[in-house]
PDB file of N, CA and C in Angstrom:
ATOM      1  N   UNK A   1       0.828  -1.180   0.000  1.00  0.00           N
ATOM      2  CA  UNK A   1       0.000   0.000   0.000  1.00  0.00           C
ATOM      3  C   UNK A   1       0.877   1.250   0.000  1.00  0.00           C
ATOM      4  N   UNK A   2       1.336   1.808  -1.459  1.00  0.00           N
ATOM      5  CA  UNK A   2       2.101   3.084  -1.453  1.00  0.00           C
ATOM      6  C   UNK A   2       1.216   3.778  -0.747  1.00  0.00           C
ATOM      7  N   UNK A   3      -0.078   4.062  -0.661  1.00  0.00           N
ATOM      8  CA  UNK A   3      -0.556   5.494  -0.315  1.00  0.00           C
ATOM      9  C   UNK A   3      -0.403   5.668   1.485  1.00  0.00           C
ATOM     10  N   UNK A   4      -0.357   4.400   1.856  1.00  0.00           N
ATOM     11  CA  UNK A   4      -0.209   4.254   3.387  1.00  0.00           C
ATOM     12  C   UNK A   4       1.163   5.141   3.660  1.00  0.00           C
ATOM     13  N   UNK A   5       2.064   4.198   2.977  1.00  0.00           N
ATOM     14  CA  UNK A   5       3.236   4.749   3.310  1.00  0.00           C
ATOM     15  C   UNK A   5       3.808   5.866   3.059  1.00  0.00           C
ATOM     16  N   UNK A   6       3.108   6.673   2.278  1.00  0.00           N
ATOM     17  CA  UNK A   6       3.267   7.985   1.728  1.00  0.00           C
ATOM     18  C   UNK A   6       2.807   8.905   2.503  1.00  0.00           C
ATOM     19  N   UNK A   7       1.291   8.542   3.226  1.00  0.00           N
ATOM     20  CA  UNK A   7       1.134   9.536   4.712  1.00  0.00           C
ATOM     21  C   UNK A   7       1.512   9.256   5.931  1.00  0.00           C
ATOM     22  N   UNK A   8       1.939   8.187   6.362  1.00  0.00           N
ATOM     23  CA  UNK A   8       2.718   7.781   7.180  1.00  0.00           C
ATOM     24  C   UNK A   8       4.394   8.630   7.416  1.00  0.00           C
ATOM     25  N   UNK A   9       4.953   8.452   6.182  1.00  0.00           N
ATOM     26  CA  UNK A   9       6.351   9.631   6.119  1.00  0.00           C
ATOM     27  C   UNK A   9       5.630  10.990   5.865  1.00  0.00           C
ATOM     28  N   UNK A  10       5.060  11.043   5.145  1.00  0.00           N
ATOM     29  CA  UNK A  10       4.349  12.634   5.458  1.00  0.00           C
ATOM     30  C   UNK A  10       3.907  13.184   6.994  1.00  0.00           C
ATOM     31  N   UNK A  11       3.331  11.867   7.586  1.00  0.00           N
ATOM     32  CA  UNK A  11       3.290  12.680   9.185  1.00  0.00           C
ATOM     33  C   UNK A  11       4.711  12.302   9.816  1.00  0.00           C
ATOM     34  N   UNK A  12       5.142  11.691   9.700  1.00  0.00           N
ATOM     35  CA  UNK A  12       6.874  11.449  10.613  1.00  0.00           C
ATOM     36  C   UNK A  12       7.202  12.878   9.936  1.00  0.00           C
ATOM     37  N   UNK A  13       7.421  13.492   8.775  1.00  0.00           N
ATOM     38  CA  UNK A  13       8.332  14.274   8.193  1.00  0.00           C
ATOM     39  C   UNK A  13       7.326  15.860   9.555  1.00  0.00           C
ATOM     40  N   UNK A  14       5.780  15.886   9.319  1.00  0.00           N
ATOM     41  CA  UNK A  14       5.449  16.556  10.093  1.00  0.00           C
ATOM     42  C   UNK A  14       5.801  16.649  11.755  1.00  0.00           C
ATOM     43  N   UNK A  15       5.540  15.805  12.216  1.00  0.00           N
ATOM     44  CA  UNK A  15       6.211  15.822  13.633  1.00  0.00           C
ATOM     45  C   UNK A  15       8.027  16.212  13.799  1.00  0.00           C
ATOM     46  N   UNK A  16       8.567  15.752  13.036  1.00  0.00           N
ATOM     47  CA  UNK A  16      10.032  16.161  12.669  1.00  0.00           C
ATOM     48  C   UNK A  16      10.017  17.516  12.392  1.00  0.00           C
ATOM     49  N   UNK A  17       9.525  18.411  11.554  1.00  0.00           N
ATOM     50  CA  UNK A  17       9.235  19.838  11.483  1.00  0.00           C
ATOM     51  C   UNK A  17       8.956  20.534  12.804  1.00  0.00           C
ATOM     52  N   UNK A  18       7.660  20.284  13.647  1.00  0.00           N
ATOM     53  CA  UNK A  18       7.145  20.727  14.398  1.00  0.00           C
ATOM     54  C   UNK A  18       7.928  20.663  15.751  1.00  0.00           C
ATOM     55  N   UNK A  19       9.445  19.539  16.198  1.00  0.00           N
ATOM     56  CA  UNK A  19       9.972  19.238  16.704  1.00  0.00           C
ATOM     57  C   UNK A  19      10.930  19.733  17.004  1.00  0.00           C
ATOM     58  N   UNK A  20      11.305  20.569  15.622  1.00  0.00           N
ATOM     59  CA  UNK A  20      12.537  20.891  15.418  1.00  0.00           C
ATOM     60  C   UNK A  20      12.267  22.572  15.897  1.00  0.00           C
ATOM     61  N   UNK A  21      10.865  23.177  15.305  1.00  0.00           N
ATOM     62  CA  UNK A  21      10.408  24.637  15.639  1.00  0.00           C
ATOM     63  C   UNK A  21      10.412  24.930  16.956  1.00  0.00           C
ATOM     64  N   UNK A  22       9.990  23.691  17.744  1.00  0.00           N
ATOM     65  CA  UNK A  22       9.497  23.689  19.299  1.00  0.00           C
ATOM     66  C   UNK A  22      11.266  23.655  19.590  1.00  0.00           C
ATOM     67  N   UNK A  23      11.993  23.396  19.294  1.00  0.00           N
ATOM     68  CA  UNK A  23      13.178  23.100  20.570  1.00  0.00           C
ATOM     69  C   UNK A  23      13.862  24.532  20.140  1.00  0.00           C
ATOM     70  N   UNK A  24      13.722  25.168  18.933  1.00  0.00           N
ATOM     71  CA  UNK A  24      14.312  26.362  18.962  1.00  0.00           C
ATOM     72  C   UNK A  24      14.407  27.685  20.283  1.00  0.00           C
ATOM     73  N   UNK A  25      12.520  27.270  21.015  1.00  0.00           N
ATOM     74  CA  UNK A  25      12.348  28.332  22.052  1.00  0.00           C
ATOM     75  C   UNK A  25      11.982  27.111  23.061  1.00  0.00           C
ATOM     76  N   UNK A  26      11.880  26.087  23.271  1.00  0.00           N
ATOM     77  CA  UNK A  26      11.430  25.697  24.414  1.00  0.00           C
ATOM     78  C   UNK A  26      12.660  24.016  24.784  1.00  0.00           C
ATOM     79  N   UNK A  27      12.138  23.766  25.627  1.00  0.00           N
ATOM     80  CA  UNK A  27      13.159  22.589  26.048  1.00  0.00           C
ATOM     81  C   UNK A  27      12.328  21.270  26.651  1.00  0.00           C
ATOM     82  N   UNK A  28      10.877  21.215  26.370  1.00  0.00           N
ATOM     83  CA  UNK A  28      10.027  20.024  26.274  1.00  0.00           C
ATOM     84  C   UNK A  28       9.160  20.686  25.284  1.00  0.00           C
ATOM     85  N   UNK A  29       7.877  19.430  25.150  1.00  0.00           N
ATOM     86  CA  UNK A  29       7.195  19.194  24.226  1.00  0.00           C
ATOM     87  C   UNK A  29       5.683  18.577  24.710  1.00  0.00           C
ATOM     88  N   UNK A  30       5.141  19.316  24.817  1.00  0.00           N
ATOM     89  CA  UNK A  30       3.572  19.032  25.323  1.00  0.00           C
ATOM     90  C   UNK A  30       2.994  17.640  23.883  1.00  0.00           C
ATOM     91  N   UNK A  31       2.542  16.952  24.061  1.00  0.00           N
ATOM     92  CA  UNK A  31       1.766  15.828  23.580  1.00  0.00           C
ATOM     93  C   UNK A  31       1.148  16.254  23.083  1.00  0.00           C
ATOM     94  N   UNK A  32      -0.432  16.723  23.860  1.00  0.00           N
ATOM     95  CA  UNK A  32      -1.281  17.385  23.331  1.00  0.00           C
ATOM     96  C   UNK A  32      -1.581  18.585  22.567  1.00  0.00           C
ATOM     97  N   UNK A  33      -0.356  19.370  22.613  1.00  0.00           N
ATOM     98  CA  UNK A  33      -0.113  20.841  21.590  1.00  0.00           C
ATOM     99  C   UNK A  33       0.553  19.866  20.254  1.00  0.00           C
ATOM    100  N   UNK A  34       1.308  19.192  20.416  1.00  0.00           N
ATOM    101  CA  UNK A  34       1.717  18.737  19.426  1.00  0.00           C
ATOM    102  C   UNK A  34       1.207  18.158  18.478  1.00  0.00           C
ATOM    103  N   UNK A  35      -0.034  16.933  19.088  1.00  0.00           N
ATOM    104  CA  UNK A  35      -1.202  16.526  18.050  1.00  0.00           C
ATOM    105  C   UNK A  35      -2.052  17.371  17.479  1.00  0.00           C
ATOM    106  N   UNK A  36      -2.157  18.313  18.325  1.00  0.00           N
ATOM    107  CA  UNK A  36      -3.469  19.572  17.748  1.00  0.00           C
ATOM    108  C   UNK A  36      -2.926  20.027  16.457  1.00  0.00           C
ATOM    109  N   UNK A  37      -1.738  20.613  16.634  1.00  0.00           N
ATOM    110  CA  UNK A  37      -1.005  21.280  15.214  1.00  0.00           C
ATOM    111  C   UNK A  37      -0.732  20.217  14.390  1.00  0.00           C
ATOM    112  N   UNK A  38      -0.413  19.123  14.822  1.00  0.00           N
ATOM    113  CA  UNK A  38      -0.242  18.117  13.366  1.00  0.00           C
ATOM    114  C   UNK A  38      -1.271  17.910  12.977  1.00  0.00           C
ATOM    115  N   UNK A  39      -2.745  17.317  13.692  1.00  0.00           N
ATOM    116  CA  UNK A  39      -3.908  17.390  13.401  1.00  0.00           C
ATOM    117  C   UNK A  39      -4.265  18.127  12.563  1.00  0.00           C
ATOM    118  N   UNK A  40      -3.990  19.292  12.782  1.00  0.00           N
ATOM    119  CA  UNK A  40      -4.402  20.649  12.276  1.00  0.00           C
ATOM    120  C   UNK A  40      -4.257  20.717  10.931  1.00  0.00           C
ATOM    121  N   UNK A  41      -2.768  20.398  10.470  1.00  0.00           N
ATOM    122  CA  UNK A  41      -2.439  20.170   8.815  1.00  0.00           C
ATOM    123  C   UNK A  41      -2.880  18.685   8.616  1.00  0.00           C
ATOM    124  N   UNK A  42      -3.007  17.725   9.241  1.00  0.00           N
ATOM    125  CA  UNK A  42      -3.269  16.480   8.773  1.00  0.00           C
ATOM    126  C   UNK A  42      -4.590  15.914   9.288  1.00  0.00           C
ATOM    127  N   UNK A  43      -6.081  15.945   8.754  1.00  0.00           N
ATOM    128  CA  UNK A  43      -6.828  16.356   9.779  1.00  0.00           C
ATOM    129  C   UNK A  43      -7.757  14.364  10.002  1.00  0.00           C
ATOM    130  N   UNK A  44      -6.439  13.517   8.983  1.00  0.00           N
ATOM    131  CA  UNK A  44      -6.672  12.460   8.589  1.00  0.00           C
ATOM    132  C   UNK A  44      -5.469  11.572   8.922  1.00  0.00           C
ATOM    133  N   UNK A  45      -5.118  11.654  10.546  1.00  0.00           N
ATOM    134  CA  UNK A  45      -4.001  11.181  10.601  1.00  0.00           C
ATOM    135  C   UNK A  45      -4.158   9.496  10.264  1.00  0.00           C
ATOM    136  N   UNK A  46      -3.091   8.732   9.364  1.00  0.00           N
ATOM    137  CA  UNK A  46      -3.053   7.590   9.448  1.00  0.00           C
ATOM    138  C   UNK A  46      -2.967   6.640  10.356  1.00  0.00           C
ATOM    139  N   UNK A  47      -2.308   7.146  11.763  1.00  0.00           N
ATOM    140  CA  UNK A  47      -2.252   6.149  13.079  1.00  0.00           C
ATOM    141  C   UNK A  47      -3.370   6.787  14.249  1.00  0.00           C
ATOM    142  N   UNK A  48      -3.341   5.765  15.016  1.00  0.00           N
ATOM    143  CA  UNK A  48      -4.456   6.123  16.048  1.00  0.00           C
ATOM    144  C   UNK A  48      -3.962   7.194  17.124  1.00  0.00           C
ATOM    145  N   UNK A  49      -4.376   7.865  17.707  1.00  0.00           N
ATOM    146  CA  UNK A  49      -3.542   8.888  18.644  1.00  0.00           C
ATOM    147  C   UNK A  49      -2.820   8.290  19.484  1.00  0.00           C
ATOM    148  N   UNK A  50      -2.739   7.113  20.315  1.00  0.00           N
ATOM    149  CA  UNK A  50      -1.499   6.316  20.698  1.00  0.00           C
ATOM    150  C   UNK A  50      -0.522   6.417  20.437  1.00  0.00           C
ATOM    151  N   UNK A  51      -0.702   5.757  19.169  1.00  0.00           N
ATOM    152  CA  UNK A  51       0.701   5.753  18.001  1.00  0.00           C
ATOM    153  C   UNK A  51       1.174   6.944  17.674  1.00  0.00           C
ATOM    154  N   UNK A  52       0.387   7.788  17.535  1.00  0.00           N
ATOM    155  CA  UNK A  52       0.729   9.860  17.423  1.00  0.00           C
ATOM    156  C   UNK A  52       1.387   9.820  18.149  1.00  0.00           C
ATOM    157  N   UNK A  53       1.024   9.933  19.441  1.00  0.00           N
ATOM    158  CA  UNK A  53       1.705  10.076  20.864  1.00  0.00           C
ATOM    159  C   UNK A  53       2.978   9.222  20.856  1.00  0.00           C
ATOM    160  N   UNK A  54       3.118   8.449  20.870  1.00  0.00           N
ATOM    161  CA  UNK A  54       4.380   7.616  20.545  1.00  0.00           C
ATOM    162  C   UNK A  54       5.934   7.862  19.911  1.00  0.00           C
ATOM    163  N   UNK A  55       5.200   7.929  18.468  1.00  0.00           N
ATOM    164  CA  UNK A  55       6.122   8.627  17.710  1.00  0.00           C
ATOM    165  C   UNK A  55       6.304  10.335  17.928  1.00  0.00           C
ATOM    166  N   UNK A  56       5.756  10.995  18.725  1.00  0.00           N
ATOM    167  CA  UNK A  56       6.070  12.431  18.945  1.00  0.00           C
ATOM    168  C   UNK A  56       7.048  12.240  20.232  1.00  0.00           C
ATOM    169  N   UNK A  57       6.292  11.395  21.269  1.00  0.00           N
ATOM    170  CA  UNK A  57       7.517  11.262  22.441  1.00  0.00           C
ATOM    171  C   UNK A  57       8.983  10.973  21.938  1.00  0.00           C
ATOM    172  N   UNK A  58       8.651   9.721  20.944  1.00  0.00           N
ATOM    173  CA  UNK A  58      10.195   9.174  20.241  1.00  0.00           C
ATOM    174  C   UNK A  58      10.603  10.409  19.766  1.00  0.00           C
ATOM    175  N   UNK A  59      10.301  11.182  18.751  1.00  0.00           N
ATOM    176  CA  UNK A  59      10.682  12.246  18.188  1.00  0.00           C
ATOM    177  C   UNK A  59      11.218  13.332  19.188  1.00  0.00           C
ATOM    178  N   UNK A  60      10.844  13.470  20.199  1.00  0.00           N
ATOM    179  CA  UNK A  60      11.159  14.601  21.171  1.00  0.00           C
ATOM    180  C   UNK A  60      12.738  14.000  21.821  1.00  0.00           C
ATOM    181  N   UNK A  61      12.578  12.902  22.327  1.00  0.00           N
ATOM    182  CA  UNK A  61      13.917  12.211  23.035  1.00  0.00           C
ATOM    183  C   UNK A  61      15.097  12.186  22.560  1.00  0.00           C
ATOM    184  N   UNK A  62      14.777  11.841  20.691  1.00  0.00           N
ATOM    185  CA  UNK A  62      15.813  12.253  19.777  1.00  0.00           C
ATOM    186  C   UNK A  62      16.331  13.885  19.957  1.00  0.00           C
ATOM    187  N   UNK A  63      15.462  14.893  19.604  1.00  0.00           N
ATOM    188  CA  UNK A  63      15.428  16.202  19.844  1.00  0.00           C
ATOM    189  C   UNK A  63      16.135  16.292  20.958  1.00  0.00           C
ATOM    190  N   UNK A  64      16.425  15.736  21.925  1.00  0.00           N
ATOM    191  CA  UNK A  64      16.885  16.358  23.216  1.00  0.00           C
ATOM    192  C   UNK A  64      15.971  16.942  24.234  1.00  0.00           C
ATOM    193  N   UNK A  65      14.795  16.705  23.744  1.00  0.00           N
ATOM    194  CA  UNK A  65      13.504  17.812  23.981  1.00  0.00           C
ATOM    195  C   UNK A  65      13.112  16.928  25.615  1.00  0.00           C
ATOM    196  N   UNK A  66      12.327  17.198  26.432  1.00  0.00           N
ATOM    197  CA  UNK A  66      11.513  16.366  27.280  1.00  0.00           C
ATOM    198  C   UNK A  66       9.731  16.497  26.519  1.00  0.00           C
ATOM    199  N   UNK A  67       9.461  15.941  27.595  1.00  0.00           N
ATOM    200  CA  UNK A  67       8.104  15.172  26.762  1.00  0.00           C
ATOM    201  C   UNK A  67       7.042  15.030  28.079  1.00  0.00           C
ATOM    202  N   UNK A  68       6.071  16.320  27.803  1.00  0.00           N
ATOM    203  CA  UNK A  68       4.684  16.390  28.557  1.00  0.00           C
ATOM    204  C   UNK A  68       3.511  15.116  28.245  1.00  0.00           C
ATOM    205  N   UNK A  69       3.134  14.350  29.119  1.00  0.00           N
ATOM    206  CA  UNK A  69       2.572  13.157  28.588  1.00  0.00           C
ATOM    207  C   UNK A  69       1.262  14.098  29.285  1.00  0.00           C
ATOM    208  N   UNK A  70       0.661  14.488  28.087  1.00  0.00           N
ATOM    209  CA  UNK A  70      -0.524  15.563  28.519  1.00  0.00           C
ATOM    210  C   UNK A  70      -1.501  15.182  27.424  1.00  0.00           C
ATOM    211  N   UNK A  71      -1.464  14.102  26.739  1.00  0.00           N
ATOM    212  CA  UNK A  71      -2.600  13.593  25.228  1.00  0.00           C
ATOM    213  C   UNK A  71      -4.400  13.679  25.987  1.00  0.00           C
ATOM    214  N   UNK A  72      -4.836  14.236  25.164  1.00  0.00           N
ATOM    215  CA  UNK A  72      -6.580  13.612  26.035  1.00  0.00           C
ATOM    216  C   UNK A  72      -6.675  12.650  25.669  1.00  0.00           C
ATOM    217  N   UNK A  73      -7.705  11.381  26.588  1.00  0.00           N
ATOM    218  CA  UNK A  73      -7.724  10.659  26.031  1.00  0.00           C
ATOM    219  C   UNK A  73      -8.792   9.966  25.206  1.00  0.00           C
ATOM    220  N   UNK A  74      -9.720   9.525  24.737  1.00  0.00           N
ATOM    221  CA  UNK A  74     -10.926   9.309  24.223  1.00  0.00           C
ATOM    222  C   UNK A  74     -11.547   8.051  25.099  1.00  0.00           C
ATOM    223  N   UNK A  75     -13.223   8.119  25.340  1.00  0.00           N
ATOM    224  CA  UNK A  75     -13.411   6.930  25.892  1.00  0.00           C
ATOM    225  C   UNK A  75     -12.415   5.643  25.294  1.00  0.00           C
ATOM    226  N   UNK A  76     -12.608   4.835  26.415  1.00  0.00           N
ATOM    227  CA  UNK A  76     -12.191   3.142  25.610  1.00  0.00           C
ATOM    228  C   UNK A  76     -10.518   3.104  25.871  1.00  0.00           C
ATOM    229  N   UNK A  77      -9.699   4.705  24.829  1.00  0.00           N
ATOM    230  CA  UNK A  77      -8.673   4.514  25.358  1.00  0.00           C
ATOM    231  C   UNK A  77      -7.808   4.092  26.122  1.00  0.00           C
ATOM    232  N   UNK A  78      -6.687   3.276  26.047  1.00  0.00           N
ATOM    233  CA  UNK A  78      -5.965   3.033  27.428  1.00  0.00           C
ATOM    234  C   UNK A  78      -4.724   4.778  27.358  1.00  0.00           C
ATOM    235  N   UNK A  79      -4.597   4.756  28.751  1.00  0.00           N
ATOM    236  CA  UNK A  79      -3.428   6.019  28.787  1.00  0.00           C
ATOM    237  C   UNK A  79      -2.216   5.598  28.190  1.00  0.00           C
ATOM    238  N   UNK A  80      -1.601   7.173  27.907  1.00  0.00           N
ATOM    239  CA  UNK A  80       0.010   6.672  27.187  1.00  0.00           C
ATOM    240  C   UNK A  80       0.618   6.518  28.170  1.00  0.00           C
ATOM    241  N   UNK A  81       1.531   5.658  28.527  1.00  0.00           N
ATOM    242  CA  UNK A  81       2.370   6.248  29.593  1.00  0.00           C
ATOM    243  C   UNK A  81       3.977   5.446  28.601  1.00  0.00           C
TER     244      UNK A  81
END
């Protein structure tokens, strides 16, 4: 499935952007600000917000960044931790 994998690196490449803007002025990374704005341009994310959350924490640790585990969560959800 090219098209999977084509928005799949399209949101990694987004969180990588948004990662890189955030550590310029700050030195963590809120969860939940972070999905909103990727949301925001991607309003069809391919993974479930778990997996969002996931790969943004991973993305932040790389960054050097720390990492607000602040996601809402939806009924049913289990928490990120």
């Amino acid at each position: 499935m090219a098209g999977d994998d084509i928005e799949r690196r399209r949101l990694q490449m987004l969180i990588e952007q948004y990662l890189e803007t955030r550590k310029r002025r700050h030195d963590f990374v809120s969860i939940a600000n972070a999905e909103l704005a990727i949301k925001a341009v991607m309003p069809h994310c391919p993974v479930s917000s778990a997996a969002l959350a996931e790969m943004i924490a991973a993305g932040a640790v790389t960054y050097g960044l720390g990492v607000l585990f602040d996601a809402r969560k939806t009924e049913g959800e289990l928490p990120v931790v």
